[in-house]
Protein backbone atom coordinates (compact mmCIF):
# COMPACT_ATOMS: atom_id res chain seq x y z
CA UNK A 1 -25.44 4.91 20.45
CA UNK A 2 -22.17 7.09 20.87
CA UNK A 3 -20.17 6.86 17.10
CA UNK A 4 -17.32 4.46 18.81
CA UNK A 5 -20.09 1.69 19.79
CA UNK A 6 -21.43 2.27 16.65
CA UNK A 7 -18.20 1.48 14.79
CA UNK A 8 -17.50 -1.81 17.06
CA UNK A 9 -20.86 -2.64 16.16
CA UNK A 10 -20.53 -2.39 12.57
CA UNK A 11 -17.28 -4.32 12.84
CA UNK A 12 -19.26 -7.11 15.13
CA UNK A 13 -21.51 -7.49 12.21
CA UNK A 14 -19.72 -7.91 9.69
CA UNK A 15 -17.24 -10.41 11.40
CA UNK A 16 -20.44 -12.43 12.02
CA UNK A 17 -22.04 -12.19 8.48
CA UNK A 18 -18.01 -12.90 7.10
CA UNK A 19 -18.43 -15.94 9.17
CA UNK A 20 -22.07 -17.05 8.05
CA UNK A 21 -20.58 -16.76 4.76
CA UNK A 22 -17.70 -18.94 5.20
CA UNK A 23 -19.43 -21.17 6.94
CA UNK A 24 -22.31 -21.94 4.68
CA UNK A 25 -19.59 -21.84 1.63
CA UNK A 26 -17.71 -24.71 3.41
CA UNK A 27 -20.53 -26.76 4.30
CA UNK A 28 -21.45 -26.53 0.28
CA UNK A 29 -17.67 -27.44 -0.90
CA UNK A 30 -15.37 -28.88 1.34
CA UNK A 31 -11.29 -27.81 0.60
CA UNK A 32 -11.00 -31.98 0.26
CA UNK A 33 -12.95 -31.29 -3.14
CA UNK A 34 -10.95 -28.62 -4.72
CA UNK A 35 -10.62 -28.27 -8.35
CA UNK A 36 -8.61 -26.25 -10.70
CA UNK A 37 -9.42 -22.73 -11.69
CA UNK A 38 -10.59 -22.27 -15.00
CA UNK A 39 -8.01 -18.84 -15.05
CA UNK A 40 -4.53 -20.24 -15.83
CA UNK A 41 -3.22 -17.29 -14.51
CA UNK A 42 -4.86 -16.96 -11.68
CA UNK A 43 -5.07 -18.78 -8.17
CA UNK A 44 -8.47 -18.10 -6.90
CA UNK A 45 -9.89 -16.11 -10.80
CA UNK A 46 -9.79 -12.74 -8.61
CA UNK A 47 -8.55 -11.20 -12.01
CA UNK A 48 -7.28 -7.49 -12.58
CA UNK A 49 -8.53 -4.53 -9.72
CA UNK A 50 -10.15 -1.61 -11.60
CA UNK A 51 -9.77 0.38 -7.93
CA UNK A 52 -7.67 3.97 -8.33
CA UNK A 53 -5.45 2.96 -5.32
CA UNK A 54 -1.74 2.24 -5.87
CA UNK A 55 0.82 0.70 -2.69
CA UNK A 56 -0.64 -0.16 0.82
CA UNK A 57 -4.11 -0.94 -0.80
CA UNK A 58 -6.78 -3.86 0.15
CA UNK A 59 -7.83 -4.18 -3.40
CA UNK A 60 -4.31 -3.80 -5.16
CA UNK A 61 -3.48 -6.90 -2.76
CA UNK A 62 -6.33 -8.75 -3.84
CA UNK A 63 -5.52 -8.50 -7.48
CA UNK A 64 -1.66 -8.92 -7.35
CA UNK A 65 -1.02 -11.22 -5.36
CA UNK A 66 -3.95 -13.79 -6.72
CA UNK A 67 -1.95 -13.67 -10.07
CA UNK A 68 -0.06 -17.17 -10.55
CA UNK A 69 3.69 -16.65 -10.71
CA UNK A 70 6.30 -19.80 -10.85
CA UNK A 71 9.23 -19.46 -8.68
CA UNK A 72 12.46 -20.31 -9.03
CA UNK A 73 11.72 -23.45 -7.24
CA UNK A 74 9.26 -25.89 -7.95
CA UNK A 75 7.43 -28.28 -6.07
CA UNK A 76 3.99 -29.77 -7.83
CA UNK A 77 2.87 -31.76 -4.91
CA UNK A 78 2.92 -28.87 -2.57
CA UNK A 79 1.32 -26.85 -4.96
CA UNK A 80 -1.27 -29.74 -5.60
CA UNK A 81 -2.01 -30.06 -1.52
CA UNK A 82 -2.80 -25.96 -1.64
CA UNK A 83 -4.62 -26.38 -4.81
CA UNK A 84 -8.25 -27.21 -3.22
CA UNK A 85 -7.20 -23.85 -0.75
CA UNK A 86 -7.23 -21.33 -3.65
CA UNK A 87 -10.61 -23.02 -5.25
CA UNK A 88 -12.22 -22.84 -1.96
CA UNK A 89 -11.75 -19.10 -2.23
CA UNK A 90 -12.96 -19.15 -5.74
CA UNK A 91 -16.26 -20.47 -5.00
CA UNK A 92 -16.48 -18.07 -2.04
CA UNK A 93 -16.12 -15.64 -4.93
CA UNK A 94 -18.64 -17.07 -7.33
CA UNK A 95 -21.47 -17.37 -5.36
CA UNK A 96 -20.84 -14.62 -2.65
CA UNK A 97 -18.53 -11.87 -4.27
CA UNK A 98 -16.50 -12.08 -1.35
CA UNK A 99 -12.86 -12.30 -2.03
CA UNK A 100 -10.26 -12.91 0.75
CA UNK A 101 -6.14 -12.88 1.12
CA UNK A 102 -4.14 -14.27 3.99
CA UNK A 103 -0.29 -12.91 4.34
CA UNK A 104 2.64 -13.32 6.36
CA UNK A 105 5.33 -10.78 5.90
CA UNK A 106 8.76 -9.75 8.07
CA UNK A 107 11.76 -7.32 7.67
CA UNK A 108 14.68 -7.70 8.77
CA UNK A 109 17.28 -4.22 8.74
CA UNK A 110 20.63 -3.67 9.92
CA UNK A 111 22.86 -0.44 10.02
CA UNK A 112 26.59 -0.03 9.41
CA UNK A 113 26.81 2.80 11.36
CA UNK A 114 24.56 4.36 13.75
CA UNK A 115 23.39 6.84 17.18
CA UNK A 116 21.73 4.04 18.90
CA UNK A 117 19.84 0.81 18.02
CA UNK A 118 21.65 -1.39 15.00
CA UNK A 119 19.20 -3.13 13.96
CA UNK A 120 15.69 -3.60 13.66
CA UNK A 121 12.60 -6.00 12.92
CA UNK A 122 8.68 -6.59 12.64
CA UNK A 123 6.19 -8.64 10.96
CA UNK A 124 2.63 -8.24 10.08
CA UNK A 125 0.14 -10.76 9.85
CA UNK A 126 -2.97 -9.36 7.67
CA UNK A 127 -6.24 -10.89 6.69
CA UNK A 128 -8.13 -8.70 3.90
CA UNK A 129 -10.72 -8.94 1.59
CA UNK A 130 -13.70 -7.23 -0.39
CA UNK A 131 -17.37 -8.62 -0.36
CA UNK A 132 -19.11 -7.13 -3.31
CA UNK A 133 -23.10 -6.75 -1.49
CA UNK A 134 -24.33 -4.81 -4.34
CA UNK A 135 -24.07 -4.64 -7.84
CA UNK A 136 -23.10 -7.77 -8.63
CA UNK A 137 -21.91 -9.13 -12.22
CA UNK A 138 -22.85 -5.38 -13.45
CA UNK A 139 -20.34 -2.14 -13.80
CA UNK A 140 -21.68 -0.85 -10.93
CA UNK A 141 -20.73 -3.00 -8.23
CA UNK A 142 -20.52 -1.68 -4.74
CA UNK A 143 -18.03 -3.51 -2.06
CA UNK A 144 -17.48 -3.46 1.60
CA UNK A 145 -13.61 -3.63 1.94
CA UNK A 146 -11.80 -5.11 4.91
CA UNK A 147 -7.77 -5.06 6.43
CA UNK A 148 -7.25 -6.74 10.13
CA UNK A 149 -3.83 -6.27 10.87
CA UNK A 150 -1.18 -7.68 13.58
CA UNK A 151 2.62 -5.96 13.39
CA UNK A 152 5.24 -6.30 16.20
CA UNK A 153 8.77 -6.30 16.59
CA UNK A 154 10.80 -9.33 16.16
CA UNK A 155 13.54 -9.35 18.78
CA UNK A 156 14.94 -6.02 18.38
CA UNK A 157 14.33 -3.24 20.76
CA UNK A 158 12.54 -1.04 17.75
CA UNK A 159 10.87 -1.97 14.65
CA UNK A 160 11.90 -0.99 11.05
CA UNK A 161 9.55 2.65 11.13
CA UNK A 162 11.81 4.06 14.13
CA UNK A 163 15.59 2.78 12.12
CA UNK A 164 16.23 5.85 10.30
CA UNK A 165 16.22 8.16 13.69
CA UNK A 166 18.99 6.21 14.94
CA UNK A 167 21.20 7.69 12.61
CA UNK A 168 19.62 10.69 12.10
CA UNK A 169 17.32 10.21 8.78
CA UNK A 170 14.16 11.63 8.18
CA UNK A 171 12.33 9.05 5.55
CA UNK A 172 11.38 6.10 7.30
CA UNK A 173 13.58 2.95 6.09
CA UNK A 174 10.97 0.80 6.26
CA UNK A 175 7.16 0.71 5.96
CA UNK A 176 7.07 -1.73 9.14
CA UNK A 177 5.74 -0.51 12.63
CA UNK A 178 4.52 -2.50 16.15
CA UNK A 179 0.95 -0.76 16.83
CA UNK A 180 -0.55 -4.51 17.85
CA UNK A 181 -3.81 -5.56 16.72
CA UNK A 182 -6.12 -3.21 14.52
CA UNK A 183 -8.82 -2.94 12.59
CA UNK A 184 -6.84 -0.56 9.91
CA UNK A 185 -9.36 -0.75 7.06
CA UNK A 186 -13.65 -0.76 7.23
CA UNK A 187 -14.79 1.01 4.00
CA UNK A 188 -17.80 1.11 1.40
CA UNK A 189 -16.81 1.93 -2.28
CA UNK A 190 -19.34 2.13 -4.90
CA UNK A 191 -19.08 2.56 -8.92
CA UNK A 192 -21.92 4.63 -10.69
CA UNK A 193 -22.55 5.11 -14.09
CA UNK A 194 -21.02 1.71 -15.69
CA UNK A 195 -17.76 2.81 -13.29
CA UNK A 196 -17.14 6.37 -14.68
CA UNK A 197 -17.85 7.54 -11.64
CA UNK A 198 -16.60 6.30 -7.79
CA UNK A 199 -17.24 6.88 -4.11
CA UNK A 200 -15.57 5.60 -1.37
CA UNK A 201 -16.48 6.35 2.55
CA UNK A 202 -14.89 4.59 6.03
CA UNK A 203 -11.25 4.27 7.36
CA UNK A 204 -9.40 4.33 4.76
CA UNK A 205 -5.71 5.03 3.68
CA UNK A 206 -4.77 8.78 2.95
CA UNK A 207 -1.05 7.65 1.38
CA UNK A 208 -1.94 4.60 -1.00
CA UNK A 209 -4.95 7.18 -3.07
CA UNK A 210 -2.11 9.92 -4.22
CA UNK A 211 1.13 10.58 -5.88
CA UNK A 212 2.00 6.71 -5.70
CA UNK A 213 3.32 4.37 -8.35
CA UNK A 214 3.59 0.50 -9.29
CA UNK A 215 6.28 -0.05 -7.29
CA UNK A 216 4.94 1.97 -4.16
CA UNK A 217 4.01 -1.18 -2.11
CA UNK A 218 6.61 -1.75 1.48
CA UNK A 219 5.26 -5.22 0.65
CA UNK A 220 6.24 -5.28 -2.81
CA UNK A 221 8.45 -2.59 -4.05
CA UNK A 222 10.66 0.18 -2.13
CA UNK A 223 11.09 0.25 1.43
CA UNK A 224 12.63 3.71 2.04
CA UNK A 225 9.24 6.16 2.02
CA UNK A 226 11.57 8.23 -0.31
CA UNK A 227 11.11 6.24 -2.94
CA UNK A 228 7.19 5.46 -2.72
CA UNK A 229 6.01 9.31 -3.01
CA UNK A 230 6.57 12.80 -2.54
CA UNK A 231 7.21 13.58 1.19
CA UNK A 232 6.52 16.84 0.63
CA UNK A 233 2.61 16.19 0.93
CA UNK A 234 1.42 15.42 4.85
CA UNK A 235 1.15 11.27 5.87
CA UNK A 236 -1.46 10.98 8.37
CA UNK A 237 -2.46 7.74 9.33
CA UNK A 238 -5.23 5.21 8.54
CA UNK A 239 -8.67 7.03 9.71
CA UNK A 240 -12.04 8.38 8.52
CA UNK A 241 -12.29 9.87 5.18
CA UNK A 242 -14.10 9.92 1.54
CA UNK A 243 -13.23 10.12 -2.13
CA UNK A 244 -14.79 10.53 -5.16
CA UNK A 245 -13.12 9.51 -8.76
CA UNK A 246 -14.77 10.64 -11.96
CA UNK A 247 -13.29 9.87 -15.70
CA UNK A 248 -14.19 12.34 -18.18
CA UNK A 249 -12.56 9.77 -20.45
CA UNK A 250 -10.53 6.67 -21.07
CA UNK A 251 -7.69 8.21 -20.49
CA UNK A 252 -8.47 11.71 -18.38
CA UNK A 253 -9.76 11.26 -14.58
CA UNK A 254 -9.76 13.31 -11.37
CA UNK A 255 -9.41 11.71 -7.91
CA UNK A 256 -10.32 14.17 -4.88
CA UNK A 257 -10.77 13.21 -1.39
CA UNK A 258 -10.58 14.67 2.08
CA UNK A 259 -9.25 12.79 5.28
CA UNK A 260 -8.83 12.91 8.89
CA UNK A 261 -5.04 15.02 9.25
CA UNK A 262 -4.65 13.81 12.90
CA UNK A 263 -5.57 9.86 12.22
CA UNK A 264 -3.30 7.34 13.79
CA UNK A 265 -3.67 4.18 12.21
CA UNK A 266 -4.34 1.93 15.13
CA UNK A 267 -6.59 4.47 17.35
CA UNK A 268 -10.00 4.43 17.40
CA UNK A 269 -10.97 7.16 14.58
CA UNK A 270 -13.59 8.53 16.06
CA UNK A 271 -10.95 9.90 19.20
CA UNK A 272 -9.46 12.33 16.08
CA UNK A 273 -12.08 13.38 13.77
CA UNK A 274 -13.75 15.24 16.18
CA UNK A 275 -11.02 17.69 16.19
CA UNK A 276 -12.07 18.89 12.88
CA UNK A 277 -8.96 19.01 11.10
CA UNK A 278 -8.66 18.03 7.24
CA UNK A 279 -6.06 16.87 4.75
CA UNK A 280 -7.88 17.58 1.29
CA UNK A 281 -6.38 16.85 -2.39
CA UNK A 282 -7.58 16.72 -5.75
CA UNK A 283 -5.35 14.83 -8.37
CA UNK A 284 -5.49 15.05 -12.20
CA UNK A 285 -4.86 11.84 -13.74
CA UNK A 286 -3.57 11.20 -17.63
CA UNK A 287 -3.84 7.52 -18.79
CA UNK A 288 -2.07 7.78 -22.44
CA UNK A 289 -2.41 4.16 -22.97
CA UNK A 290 -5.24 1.51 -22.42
CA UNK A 291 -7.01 0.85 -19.01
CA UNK A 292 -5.02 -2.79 -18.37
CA UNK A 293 -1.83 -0.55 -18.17
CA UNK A 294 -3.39 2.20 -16.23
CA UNK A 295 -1.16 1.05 -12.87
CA UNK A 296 2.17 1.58 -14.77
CA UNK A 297 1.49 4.33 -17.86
CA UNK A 298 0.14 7.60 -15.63
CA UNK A 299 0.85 11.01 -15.18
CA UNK A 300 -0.52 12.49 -11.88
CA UNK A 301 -0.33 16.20 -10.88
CA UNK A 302 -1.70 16.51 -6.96
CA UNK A 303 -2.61 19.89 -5.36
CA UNK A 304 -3.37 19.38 -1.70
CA UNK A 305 -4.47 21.58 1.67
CA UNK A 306 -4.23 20.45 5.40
CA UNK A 307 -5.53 22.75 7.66
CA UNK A 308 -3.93 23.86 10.77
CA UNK A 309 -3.28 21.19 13.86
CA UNK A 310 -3.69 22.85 16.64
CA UNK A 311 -2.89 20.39 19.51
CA UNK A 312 0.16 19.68 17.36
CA UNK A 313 0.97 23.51 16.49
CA UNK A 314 1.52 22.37 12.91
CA UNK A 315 0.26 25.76 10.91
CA UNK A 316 -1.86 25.37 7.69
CA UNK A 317 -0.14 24.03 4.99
CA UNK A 318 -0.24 23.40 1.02
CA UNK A 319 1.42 21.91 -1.54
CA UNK A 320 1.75 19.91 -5.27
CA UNK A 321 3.13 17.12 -6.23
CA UNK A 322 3.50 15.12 -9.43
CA UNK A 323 4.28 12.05 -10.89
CA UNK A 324 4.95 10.11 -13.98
CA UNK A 325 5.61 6.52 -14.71
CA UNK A 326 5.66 4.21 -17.96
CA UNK A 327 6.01 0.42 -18.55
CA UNK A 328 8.22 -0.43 -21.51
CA UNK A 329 8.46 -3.80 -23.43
CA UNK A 330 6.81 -5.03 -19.87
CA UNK A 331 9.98 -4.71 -18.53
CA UNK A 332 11.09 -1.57 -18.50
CA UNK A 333 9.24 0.50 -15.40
CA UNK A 334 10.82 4.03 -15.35
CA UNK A 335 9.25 6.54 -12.62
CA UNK A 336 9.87 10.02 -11.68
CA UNK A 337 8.46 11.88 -8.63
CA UNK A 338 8.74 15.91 -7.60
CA UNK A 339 7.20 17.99 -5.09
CA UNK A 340 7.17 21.04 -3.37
CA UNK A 341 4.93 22.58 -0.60
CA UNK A 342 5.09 25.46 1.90
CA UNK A 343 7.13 23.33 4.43
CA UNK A 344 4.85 23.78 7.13
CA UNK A 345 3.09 19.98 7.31
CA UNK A 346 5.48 18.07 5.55
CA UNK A 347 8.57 16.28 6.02
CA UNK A 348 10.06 17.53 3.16
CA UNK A 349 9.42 21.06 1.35
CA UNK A 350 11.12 20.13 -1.68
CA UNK A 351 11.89 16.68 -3.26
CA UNK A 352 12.63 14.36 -6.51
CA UNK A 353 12.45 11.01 -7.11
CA UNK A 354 13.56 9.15 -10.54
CA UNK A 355 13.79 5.23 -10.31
CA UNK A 356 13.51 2.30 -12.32
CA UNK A 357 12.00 -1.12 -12.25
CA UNK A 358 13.20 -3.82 -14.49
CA UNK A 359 10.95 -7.31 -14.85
CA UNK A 360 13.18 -10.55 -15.38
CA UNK A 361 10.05 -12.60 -16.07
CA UNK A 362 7.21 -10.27 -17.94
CA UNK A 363 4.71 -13.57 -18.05
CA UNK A 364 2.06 -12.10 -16.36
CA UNK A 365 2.66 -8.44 -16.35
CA UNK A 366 3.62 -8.63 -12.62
CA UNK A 367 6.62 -9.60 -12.66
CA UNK A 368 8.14 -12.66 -10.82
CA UNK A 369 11.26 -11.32 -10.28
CA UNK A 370 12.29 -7.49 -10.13
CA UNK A 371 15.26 -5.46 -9.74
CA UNK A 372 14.19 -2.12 -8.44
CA UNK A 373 17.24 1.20 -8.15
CA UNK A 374 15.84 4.62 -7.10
CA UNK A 375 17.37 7.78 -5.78
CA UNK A 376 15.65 10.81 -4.00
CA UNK A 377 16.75 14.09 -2.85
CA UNK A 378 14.85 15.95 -0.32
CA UNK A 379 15.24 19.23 1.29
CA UNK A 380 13.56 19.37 4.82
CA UNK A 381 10.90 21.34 5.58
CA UNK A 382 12.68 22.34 8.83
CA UNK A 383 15.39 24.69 7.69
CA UNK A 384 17.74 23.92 10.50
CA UNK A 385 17.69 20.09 8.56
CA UNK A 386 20.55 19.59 6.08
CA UNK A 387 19.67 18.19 2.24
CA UNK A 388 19.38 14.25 1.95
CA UNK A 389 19.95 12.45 -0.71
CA UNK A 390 18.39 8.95 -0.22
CA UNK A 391 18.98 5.71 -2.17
CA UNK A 392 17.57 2.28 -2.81
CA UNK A 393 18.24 -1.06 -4.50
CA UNK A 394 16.18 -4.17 -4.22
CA UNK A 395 15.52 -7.69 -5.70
CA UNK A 396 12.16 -9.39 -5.61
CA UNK A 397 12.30 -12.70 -5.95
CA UNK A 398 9.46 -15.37 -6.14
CA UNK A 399 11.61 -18.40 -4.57
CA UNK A 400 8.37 -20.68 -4.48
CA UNK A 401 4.73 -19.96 -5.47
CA UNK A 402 3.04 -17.62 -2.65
CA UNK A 403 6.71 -17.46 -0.84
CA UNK A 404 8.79 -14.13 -1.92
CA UNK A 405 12.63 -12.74 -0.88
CA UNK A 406 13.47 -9.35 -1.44
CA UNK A 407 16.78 -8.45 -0.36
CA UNK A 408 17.41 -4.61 -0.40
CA UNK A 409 20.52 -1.94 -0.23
CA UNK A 410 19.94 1.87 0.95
CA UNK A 411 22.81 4.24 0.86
CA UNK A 412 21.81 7.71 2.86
CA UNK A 413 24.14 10.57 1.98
CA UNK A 414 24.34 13.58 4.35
CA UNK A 415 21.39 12.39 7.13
CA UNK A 416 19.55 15.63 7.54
CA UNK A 417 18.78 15.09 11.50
CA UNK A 418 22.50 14.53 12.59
CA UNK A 419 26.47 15.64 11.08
CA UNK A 420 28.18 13.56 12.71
CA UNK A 421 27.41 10.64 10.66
CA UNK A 422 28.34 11.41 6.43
CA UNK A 423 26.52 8.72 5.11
CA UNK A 424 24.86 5.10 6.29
CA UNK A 425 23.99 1.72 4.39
CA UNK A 426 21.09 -0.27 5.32
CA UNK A 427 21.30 -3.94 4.82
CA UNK A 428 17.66 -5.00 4.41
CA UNK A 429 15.94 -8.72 3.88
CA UNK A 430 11.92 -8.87 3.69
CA UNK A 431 9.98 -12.24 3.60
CA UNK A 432 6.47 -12.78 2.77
CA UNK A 433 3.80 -15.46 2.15
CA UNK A 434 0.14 -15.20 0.71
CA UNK A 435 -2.38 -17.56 0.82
């Protein structure tokens, strides 16, 4: 069987066996029966993630967005009707270890100056989940994790990923793009030795794994790429690759992993890792406070290699970024982010990031509502490219249960790809639903 078959295959399977599961789980308790979860402060008792990911992350989604947070608006009948919803999924958790998330999300962006295009929108419709076949109730559980995706434009000619070159930026404004339909996630990850040490092996993410932070997310946090993580390491898309995490102790690790440089995120992956052609890291990880606060209180220091690309004549390239980030009074989420590589497979050879998050409702760590203000400066790999210094402010509100708004402001100062524009504002608005 030739290694694409095989990989429909394996997806065939486990869409089946995801369905004989559902199935039998709604045949046993109907959503008409729902009761309340015995976690308060959850909505289906997902709880916490222990995963190492940060940002664009299956498991990071499965674990945030589960956690119960009251909006500004309240409506107990509606949340009474959803009610035997989120204890349908609970039981589906129980008894199979499977845990699923639904989610609707759109952005909206608008320029007040620009080269081209004005304006620009997309949404993505995602089902995800993790199905824990292995392991279970022990500290060595291992999980088969899932992401179907749908993104496409919303009436404008572009979508949010392709804004910024219409006035001559290099960092993406937003972390929205049109590929279609796509299988962007199909991976095993396994704990060992009561979760000291980790594996993980399939398509995978190479960008949510390294140099991110808390508020890292284009679902959650920043928009602008910026202000998620260094661009001075490479960004290749969703494909094949492995990591391995060990902790030498509770509050040392080391996260290294190797991934497909050429990978486009809705192609099959098997088309680009035959061309040989890694993007490698290792990243040293400092915890100094206790393992519930590990998402917010890090240091990270990242040292990475991509080999050469030859169809794209990218030469071989290195770099090192690093990162720090602490949570304060759970409110206070200061972050700052530097880099610096050889220029040669990177957007940026030089940047720094500092930013801050502040929580206006610290109930459940996660806050309901934040204010997020960053700023970035980058110097562009390509030294025809002028500096840009890049700037964001958002607000994430929670305007119902399941239903946020996040309005957002970016100011770019001296666009490296153009001169004849000085500086641009980007009027953003992003929508999303879970469920």
């Amino acid at each position: 069987m030739s290694a694409p078959a095989a990989l429909r295959a394996l997806s065939l399977l486990t869409t089946c066996a995801l369905g004989i599961v559902l199935l039998s789980c709604w045949s046993s308790s109907s959503l008409a029966q729902g009761a309340s979860n015995s976690q308060s402060n959850t909505l289906s008792g997902y709880g916490p993630s222990a995963d190492l990911e940060t940002g664009d992350s299956v498991t990071e989604d499965l674990a945030i967005d589960d956690q119960r947070v009251d909006g500004v608006l309240n409506f107990p009948r509606v949340e009474e009707f959803f009610s035997p919803w989120f204890s349908w999924k609970k039981r589906l958790n129980d008894e199979y270890g499977l845990k699923l998330q639904f989610s609707y999300q759109s952005l909206r962006q608008e320029l007040n100056r620009t080269l081209g295009e004005k304006d620009a929108a997309a949404a993505r419709l995602q089902l995800q989940g993790s199905w824990e076949l292995a392991g279970r109730g022990t500290n060595n559980p291992g999980l088969l994790t899932f992401r179907l995706e749908e993104r496409t434009t919303l009436g404008t000619t572009i979508p949010p990923t392709s804004l910024a070159s219409q006035y001559g930026g290099l960092t993406p404004s937003g972390g929205f793009s049109d590929f279609g339909f796509a299988l962007t996630e199909l991976a095993w990850r396994q704990s060992l030795l009561n979760g000291q040490f980790r594996f993980v092996f399939g398509k995978i993410s190479a960008l949510s794994w390294y140099n991110g932070h808390a508020l890292s997310s284009s679902l959650r946090g920043f928009q602008n790429l910026a202000l998620q993580s260094s661009l001075t390491k490479p960004s290749p898309g969703r494909g094949i690759g492995g990591g391995v995490a060990y902790e030498f102790t509770p509050n040392f690790g080391v996260v290294a992993g190797i991934h497909d440089a050429n990978a486009k995120t809705a192609g099959n992956p098997f088309d680009t890792i035959k061309e040989g052609e890694f993007y490698k890291s290792i990243e040293f990880r400092y915890w100094p406070t206790t393992r519930d606060r590990r998402r917010w209180d890090v240091v990270r220091l990242q040292l990475w290699h991509q080999d050469a690309l030859v169809a794209k004549g990218v030469p071989e390239s290195k770099g090192v970024t690093f990162l720090a980030s602490r949570l304060y009074d759970d409110k206070w989420f200061p972050f700052f982010i530097a880099g610096h590589s050889d220029g040669n497979g990177s957007i940026m050879k030089t940047d720094v990031t500092a930013g801050l998050g502040i929580a206006f409702d610290t109930k459940h760590r996660a806050a309901s509502d934040v204010l997020g203000i960053g700023v970035s400066w980058g110097d562009p790999s390509d030294p025809a490219l002028r500096e840009q210094i890049t700037t964001e402010a958002f607000y994430r509100l929670t305007l119902v249960q399941n239903f946020v708004i996040t309005p957002s402001i970016q100011w770019v100062k001296n666009p490296a790809a153009t001169t004849a524009l000085d500086d641009v504002l980007t009027a953003s608005v992003r929508f999303r639903v879970t469920f």
